[in-house]
C-alpha atoms as a PDB file:
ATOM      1  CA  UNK A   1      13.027   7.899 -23.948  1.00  0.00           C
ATOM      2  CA  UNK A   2      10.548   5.271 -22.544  1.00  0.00           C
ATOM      3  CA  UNK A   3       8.168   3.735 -25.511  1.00  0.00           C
ATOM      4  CA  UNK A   4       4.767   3.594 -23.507  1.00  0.00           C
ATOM      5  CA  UNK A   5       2.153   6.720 -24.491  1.00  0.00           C
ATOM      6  CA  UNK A   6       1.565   8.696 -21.322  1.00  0.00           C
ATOM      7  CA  UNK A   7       4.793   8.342 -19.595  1.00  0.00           C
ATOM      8  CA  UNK A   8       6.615  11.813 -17.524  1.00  0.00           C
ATOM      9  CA  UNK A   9       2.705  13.253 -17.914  1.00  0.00           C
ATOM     10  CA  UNK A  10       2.254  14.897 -14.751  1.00  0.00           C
ATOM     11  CA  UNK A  11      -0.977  14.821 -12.455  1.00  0.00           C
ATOM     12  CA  UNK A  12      -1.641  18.065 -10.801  1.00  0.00           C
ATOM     13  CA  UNK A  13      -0.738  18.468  -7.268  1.00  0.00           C
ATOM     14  CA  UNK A  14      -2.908  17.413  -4.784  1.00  0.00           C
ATOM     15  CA  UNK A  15      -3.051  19.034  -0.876  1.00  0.00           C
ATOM     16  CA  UNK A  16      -3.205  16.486   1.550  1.00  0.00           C
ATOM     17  CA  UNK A  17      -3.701  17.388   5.700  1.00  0.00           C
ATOM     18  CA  UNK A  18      -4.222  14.919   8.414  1.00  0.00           C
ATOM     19  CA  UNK A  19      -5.009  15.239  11.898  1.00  0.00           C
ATOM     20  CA  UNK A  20      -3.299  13.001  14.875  1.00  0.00           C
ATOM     21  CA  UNK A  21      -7.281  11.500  15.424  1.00  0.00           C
ATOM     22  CA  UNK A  22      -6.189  10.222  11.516  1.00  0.00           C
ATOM     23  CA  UNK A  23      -2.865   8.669  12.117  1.00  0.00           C
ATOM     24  CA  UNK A  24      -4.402   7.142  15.581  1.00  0.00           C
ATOM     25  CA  UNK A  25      -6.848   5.531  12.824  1.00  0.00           C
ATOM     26  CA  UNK A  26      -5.084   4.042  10.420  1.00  0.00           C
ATOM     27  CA  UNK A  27      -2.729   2.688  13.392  1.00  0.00           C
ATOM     28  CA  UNK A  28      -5.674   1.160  14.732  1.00  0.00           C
ATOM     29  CA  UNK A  29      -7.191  -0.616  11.570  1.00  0.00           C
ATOM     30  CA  UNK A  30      -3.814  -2.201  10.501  1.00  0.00           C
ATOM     31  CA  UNK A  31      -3.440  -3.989  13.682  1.00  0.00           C
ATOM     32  CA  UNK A  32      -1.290  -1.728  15.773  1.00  0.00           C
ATOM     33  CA  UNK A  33      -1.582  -3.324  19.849  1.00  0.00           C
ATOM     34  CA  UNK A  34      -1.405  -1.894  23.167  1.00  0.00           C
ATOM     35  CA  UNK A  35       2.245  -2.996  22.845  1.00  0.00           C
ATOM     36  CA  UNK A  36       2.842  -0.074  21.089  1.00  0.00           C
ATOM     37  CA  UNK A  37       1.141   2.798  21.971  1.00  0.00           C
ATOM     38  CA  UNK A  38       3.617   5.116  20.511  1.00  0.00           C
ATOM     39  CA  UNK A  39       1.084   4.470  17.471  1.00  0.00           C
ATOM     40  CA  UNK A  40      -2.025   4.372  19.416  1.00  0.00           C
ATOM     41  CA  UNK A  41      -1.777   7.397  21.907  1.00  0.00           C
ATOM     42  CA  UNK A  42      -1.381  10.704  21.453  1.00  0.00           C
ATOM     43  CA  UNK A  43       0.316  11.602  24.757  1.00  0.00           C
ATOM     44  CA  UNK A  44       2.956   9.186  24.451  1.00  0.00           C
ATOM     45  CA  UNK A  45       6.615  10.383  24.803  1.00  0.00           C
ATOM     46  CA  UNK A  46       7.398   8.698  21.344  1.00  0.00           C
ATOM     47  CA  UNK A  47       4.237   9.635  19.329  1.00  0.00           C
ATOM     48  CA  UNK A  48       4.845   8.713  16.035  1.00  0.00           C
ATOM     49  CA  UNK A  49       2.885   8.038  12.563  1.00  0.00           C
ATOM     50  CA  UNK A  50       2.757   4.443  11.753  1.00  0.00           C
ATOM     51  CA  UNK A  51       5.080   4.701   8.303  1.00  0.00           C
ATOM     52  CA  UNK A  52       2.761   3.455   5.418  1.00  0.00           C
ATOM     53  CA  UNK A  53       0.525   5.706   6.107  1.00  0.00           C
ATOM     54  CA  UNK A  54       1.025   8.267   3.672  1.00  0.00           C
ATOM     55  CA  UNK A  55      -0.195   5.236   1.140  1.00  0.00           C
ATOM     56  CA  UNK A  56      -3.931   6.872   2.181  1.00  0.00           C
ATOM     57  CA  UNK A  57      -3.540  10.357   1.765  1.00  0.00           C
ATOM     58  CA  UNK A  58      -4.265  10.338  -2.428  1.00  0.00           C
ATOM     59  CA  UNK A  59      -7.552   8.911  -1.328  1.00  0.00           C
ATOM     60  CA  UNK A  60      -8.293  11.018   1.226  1.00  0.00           C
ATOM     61  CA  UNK A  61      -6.425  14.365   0.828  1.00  0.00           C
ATOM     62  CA  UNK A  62      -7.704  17.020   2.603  1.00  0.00           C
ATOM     63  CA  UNK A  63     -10.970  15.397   3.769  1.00  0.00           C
ATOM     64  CA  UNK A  64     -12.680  15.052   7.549  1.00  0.00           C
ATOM     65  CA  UNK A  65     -15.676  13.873   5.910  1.00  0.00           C
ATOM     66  CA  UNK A  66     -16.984  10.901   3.585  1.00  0.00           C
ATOM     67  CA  UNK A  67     -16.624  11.243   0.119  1.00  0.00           C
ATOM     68  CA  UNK A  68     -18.852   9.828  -3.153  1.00  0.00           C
ATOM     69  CA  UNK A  69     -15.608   7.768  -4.500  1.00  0.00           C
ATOM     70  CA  UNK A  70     -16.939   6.915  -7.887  1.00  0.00           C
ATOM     71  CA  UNK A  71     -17.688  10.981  -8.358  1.00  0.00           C
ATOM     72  CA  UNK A  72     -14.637  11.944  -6.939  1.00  0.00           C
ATOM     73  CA  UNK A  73     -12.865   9.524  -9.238  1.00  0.00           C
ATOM     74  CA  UNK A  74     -13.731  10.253 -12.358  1.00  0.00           C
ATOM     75  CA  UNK A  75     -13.860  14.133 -11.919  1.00  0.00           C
ATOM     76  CA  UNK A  76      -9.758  13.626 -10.976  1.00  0.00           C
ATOM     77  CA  UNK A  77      -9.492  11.207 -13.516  1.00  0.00           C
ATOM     78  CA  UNK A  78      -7.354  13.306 -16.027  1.00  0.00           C
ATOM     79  CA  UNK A  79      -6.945  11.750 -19.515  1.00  0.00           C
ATOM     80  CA  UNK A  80      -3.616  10.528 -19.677  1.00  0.00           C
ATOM     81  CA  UNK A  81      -2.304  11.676 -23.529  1.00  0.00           C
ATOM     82  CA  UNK A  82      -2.149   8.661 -26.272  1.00  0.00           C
ATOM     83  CA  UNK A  83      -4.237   6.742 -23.794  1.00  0.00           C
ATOM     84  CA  UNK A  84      -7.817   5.553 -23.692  1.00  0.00           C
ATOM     85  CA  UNK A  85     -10.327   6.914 -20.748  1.00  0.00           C
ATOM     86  CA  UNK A  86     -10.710   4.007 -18.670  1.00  0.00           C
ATOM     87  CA  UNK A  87     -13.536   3.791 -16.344  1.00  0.00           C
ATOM     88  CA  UNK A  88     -12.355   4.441 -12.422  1.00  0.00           C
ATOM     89  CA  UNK A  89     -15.669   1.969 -11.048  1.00  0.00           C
ATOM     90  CA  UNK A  90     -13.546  -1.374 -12.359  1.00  0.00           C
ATOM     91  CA  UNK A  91      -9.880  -0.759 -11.582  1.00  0.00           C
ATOM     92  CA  UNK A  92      -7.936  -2.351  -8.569  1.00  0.00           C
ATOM     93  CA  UNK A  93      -4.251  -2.574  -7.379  1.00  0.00           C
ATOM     94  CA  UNK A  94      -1.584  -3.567  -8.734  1.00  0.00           C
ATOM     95  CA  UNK A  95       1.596  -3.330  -6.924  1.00  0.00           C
ATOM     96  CA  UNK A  96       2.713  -1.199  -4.629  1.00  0.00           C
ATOM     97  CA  UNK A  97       6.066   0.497  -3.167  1.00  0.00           C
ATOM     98  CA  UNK A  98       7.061   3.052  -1.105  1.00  0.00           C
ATOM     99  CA  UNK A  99      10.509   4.466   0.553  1.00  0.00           C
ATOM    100  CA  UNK A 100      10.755   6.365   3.627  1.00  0.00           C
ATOM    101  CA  UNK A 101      12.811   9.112   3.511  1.00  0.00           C
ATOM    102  CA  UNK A 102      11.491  11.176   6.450  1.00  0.00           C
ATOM    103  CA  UNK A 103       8.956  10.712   9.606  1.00  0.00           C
ATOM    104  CA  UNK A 104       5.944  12.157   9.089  1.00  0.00           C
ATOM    105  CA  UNK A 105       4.963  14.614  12.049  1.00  0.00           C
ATOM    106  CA  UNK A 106       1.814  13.254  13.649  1.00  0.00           C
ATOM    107  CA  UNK A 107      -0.286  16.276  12.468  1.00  0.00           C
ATOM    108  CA  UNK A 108      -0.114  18.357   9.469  1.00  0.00           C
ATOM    109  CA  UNK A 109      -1.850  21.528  11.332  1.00  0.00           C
ATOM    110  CA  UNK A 110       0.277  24.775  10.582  1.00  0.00           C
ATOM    111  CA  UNK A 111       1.913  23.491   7.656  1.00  0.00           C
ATOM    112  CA  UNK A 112       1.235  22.528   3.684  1.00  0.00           C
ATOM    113  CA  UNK A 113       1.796  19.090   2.350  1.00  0.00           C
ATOM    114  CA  UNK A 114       1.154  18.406  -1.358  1.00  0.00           C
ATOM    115  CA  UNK A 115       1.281  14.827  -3.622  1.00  0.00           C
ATOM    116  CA  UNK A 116       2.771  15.215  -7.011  1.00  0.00           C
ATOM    117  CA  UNK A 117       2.465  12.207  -9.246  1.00  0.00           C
ATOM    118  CA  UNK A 118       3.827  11.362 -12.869  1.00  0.00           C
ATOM    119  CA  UNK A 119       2.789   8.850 -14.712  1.00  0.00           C
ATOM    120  CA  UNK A 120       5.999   5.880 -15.714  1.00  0.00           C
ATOM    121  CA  UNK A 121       3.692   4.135 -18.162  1.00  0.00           C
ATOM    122  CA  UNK A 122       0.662   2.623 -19.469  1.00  0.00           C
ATOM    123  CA  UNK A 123       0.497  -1.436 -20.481  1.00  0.00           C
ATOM    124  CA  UNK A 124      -1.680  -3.473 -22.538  1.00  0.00           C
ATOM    125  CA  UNK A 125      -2.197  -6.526 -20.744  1.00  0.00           C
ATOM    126  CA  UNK A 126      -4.890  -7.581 -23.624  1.00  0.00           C
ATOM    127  CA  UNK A 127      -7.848  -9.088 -22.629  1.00  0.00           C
ATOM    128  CA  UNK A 128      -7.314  -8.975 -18.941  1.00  0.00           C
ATOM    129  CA  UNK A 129      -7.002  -5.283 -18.584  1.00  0.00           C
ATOM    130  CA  UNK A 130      -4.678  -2.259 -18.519  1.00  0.00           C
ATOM    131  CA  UNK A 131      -1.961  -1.251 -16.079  1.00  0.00           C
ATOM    132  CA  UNK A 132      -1.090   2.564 -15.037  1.00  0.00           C
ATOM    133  CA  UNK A 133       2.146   3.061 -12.883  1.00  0.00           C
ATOM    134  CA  UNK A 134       2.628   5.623 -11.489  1.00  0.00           C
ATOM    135  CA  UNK A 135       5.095   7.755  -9.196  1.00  0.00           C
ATOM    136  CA  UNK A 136       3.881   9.391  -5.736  1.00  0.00           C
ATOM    137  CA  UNK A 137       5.815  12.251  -4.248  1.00  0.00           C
ATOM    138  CA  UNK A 138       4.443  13.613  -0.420  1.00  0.00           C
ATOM    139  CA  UNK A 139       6.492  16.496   0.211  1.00  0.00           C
ATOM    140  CA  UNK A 140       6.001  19.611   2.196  1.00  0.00           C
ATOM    141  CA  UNK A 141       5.694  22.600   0.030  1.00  0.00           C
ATOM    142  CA  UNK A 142       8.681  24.248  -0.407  1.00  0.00           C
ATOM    143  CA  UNK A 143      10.843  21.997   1.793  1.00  0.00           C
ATOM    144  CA  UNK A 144      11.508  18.319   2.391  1.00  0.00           C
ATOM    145  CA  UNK A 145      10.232  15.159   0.562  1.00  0.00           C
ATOM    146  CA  UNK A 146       8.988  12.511   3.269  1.00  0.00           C
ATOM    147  CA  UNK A 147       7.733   9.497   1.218  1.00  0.00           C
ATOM    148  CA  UNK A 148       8.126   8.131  -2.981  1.00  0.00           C
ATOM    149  CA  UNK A 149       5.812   5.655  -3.657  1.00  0.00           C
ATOM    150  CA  UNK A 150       5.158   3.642  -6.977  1.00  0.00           C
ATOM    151  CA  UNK A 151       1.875   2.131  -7.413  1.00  0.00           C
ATOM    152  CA  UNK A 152       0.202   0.248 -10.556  1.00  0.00           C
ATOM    153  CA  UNK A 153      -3.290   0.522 -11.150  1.00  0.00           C
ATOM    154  CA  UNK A 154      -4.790  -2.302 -12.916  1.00  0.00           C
ATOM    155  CA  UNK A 155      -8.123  -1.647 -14.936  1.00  0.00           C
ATOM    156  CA  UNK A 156      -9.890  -4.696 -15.127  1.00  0.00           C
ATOM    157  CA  UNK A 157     -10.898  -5.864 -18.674  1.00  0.00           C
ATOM    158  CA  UNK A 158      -9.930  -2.734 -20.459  1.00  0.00           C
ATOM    159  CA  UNK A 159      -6.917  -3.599 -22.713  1.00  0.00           C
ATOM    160  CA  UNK A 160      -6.705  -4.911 -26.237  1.00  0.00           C
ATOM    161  CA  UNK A 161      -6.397  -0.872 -27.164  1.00  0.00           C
ATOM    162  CA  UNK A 162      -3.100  -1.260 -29.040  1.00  0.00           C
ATOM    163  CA  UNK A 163      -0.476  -0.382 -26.009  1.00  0.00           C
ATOM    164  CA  UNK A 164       2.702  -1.835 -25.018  1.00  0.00           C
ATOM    165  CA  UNK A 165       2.548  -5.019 -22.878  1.00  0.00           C
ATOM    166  CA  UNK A 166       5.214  -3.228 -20.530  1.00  0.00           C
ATOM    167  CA  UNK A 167       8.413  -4.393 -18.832  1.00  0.00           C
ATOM    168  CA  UNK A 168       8.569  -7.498 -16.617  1.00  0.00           C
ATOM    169  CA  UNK A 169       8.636  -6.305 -12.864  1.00  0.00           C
ATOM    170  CA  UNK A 170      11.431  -7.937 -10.901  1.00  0.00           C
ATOM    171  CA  UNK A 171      10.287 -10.944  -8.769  1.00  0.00           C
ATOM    172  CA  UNK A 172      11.464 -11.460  -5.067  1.00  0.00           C
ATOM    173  CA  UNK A 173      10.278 -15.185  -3.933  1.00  0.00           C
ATOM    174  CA  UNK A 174      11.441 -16.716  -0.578  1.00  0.00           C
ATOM    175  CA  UNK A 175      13.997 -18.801  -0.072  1.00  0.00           C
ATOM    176  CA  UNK A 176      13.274 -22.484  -1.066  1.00  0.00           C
ATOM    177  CA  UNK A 177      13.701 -25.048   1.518  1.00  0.00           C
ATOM    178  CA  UNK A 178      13.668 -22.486   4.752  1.00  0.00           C
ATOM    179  CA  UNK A 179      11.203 -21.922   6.892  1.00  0.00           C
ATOM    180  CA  UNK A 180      10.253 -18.576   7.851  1.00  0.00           C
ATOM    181  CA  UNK A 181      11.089 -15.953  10.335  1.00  0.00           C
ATOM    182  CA  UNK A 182       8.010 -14.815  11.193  1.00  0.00           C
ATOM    183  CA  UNK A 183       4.760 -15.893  10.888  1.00  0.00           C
ATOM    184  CA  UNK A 184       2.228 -13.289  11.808  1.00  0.00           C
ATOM    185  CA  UNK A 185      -1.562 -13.905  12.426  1.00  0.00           C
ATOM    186  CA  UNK A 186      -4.366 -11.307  11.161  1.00  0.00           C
ATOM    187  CA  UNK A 187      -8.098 -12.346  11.714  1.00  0.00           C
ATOM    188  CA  UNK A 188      -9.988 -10.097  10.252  1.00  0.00           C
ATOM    189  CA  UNK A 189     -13.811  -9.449  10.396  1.00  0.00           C
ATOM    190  CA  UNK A 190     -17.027  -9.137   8.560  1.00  0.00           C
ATOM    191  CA  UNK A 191     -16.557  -5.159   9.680  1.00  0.00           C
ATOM    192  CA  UNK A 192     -13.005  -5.061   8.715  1.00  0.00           C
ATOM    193  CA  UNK A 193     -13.325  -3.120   5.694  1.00  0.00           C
ATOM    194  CA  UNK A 194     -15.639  -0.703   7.109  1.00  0.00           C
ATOM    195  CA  UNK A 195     -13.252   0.512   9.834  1.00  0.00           C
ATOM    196  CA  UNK A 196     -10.440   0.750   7.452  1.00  0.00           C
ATOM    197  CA  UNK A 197     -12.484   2.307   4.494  1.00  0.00           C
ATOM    198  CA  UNK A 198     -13.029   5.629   7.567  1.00  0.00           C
ATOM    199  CA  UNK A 199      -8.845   6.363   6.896  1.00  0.00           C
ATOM    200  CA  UNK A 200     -10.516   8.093   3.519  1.00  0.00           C
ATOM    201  CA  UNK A 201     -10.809   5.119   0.651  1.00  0.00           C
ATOM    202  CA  UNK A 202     -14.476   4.983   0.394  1.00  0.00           C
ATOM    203  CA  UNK A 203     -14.290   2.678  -2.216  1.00  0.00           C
ATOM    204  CA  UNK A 204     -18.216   1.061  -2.653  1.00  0.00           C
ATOM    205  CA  UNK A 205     -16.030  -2.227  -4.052  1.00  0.00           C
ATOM    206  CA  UNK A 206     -15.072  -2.737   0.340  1.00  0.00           C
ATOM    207  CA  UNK A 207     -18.501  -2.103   1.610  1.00  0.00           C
ATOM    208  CA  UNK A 208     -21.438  -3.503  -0.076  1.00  0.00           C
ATOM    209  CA  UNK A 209     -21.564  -6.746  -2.350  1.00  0.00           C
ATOM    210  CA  UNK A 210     -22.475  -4.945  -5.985  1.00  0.00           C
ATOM    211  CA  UNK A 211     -19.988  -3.971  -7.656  1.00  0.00           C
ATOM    212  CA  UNK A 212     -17.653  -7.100  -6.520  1.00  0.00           C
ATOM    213  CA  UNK A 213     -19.894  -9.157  -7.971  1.00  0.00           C
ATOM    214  CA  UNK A 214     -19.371  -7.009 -11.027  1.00  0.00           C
ATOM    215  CA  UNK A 215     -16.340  -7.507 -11.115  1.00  0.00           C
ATOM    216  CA  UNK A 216     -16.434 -11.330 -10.686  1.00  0.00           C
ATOM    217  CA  UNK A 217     -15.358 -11.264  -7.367  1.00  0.00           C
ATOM    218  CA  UNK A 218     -18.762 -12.629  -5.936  1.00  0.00           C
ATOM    219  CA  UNK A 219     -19.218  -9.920  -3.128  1.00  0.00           C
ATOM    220  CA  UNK A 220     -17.658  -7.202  -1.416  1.00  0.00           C
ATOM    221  CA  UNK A 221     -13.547  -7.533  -1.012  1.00  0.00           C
ATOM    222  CA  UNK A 222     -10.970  -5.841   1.486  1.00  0.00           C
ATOM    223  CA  UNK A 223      -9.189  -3.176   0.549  1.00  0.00           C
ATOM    224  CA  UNK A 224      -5.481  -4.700  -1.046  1.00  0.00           C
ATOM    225  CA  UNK A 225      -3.965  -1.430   1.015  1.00  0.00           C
ATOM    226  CA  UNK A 226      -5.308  -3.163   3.880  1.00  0.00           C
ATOM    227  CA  UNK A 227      -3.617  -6.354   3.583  1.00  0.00           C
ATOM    228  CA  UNK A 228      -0.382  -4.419   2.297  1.00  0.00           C
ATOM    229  CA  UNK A 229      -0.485  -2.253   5.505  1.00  0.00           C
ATOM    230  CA  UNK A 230      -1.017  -4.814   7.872  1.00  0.00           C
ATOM    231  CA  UNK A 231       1.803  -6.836   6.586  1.00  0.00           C
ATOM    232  CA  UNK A 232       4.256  -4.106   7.321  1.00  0.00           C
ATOM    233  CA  UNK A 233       2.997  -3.783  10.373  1.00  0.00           C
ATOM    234  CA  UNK A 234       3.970  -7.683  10.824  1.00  0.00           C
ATOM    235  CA  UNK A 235       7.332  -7.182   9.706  1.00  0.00           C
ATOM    236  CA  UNK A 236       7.596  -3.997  11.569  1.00  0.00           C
ATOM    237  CA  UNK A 237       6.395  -5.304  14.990  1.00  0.00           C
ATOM    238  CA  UNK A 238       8.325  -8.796  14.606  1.00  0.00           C
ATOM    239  CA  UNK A 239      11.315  -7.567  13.340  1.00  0.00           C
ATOM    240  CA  UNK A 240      11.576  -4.386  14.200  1.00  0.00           C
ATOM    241  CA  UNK A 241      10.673  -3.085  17.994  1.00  0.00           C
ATOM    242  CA  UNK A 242       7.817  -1.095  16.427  1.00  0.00           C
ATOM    243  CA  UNK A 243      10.542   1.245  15.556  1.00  0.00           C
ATOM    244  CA  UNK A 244       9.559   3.085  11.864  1.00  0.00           C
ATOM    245  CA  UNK A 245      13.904   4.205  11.708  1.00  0.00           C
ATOM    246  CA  UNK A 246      13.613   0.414  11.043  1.00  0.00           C
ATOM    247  CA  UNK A 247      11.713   0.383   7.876  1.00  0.00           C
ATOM    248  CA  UNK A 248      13.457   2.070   4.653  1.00  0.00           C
ATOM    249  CA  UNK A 249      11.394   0.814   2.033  1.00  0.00           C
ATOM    250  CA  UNK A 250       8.309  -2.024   1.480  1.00  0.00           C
ATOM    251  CA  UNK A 251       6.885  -3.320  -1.486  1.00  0.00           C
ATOM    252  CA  UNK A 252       4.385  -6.343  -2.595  1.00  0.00           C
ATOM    253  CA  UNK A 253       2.270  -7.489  -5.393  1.00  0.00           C
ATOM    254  CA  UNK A 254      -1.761  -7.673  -4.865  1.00  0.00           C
ATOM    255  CA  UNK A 255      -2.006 -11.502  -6.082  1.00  0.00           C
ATOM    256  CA  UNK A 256      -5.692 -12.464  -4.726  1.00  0.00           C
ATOM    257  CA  UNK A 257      -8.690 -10.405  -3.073  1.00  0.00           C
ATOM    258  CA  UNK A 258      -9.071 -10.696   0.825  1.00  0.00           C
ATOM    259  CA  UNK A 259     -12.465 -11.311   2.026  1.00  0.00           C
ATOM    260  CA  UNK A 260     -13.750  -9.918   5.094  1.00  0.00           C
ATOM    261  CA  UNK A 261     -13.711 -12.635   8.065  1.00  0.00           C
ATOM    262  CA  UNK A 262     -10.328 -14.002   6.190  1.00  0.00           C
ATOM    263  CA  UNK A 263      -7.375 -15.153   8.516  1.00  0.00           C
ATOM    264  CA  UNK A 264      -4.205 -14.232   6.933  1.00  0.00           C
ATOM    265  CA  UNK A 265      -1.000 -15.457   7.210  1.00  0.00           C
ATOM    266  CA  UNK A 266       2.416 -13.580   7.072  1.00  0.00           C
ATOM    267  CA  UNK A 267       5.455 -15.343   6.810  1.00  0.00           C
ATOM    268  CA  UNK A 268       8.535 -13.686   6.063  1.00  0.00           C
ATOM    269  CA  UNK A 269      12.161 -14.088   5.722  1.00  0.00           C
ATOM    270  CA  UNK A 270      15.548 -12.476   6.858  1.00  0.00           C
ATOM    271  CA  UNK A 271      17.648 -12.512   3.843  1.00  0.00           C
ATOM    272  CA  UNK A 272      21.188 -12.068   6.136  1.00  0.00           C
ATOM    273  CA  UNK A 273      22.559  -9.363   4.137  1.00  0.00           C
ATOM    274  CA  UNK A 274      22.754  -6.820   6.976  1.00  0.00           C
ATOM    275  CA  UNK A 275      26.386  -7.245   7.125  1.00  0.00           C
ATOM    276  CA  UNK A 276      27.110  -5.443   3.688  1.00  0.00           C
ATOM    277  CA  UNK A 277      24.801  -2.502   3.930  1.00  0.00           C
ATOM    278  CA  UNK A 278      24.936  -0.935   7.367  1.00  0.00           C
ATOM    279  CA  UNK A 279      22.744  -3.097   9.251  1.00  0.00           C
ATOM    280  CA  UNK A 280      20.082  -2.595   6.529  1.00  0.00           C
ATOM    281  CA  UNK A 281      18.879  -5.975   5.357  1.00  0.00           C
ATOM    282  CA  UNK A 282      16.363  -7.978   2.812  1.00  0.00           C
ATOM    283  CA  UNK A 283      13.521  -9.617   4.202  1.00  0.00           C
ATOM    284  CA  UNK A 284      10.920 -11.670   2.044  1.00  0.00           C
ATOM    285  CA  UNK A 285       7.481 -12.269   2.843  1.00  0.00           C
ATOM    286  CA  UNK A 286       4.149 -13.395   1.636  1.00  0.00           C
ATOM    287  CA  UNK A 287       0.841 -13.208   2.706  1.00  0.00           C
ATOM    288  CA  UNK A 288      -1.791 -16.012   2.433  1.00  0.00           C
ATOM    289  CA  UNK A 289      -5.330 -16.627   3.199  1.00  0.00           C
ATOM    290  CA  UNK A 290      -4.436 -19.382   5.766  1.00  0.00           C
ATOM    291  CA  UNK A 291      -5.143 -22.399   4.340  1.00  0.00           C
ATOM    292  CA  UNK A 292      -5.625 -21.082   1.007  1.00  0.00           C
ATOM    293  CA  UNK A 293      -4.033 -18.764  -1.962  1.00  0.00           C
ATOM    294  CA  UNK A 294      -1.367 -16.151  -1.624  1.00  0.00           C
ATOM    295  CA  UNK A 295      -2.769 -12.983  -1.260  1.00  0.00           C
ATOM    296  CA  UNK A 296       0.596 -10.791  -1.548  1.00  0.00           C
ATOM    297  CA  UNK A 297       3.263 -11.769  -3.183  1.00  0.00           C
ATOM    298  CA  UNK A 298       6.727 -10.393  -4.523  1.00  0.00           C
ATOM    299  CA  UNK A 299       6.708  -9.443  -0.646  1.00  0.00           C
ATOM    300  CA  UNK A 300      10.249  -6.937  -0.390  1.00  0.00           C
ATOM    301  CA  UNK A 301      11.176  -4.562   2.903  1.00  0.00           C
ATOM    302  CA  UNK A 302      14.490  -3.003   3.749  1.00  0.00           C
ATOM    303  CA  UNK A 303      14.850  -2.737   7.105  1.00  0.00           C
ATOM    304  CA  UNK A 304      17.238  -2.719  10.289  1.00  0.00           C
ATOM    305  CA  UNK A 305      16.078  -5.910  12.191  1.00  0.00           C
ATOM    306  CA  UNK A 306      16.342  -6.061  15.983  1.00  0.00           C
ATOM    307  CA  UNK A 307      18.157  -9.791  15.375  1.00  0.00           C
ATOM    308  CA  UNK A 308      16.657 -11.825  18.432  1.00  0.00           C
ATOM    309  CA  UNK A 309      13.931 -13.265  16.337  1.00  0.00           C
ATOM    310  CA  UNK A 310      16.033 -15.024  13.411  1.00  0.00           C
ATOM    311  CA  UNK A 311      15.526 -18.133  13.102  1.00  0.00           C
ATOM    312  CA  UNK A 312      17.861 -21.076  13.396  1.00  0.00           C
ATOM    313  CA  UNK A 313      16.721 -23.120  10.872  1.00  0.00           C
END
């Protein structure tokens, strides 16, 4: 039985729908090209959802139109037993993970999808704040699941409350000594956040300077899902045809904000373990503000890669 208060409780269920204008969205916003417009157009043969995107759909459920996020927040904000209340305005993410265990179909119209998340446990960090993790389920009711995602919340500068500092999460650095891959370029804008915030996360934090400064962050920051997202799509695009049957599962650690009109920087590495698990291999990656701090770190996918792009070195 796990030690920290609050885990196995049990959020209710949450109905999420999405249109195909949605999934042509998010495509668009984390960096999908006319190279693949299986993501970008409807009519295409191959139509598919880009694969993270179920990461959106607790933040936007079954919304077409803009939410108040800081309302909508705290009235789902259920207390979690043996816990404190912390306040939803100064919390940002963790970590995140997901597996893929089915495509998504590119519209939800004529059938019912539902979330159901548990909590796995609450950490003191002390001073610094408090971390929730949590366990994501998107299933369709009464039949399949498609995605499980774990995601930590971490709410800034509420800890010191008594809690267990929590396990040590397992870390996945790149290889010393080899250069990468891939190395993927992202420029994004001034407007960045604004076009991705429309996929439903209409978090004030991503688009006006207040509450970043706040939170110490001196002005308004990207979304982390934003940089998470678009650094699947790097892997997926350079390693993988494009193909989402390439990608079983992708995780990284939020290490630094983003700020809009940042360049990033994806490198990533092939681990060469295909051999032993059916063609399913370990590749590394990080993300950096280029010319600056890492961004995402503990970068982890499983995928199947297409092999022309390894590197020699």
């Amino acid at each position: 039985m796990s030690s920290s208060p609050g885990a196995g409780f049990e959020y209710p269920s949450q109905d999420v729908a999405w249109l195909k204008r949605d999934v042509l969205l998010f495509a668009h916003t984390v960096g999908c090209t006319v190279d693949e417009l299986h993501f970008l157009y409807e009519l295409h043969p191959n139509f598919q959802v880009f694969p993270t995107y179920p990461i959106i759909l607790p933040f936007k459920q079954t919304d077409q139109e803009v939410i108040e996020f800081y309302a909508r927040s705290s009235s789902s904000a259920r207390p979690i037993p043996g816990v404190p209340q912390f306040d939803h305005r100064r919390v940002v993410d963790g970590q995140r993970r997901i597996v893929f265990l089915k495509p998504l179909p590119p519209s939800s119209q004529g059938r019912e999808f539902e979330l159901k998340t548990k909590v796995i446990g609450v950490y003191d960090k002390g001073k610094a704040g408090s971390v929730v993790e949590t366990e994501t389920t998107l299933s369709e009711k009464g039949g399949d699941d498609y995605t499980k995602s774990v995601g930590s919340a971490f709410f800034v500068g509420q800890g010191n409350w008594g809690g267990p500092k929590g396990p040590s999460t397992p870390n996945f650095p790149p290889p010393e000594g080899k250069k990468p891959d891939v190395v993927h370029v992202t420029q994004t804008t001034r407007e960045s956040a604004h076009l991705y915030r429309l996929n439903g996360d209409y978090n004030p934090l991503h688009a006006t300077p207040e509450p970043g400064q706040k939170m110490g962050f001196g002005g308004a920051i990207m979304h982390g899902l934003f940089s998470w997202n678009t650094a699947c799509h790097a892997l997926l695009q350079s390693l993988g045809h494009s193909d989402p049957a390439r990608m079983r599962e992708f995780q990284a650690r939020f290490a630094a904000p983003v700020r809009p009109g940042d360049r990033l920087i994806t490198e990533a590495w092939r681990m060469g373990d295909a051999a032993r698990d059916d063609g399913w291999e370990e590749i590394r990656f990080v993300m950096r503000v280029e010319g600056g701090k890492v961004v995402l770190s503990n970068g982890r996918a499983v995928m199947k890669c297409s092999g022309a792009e390894r590197s020699k070195l």
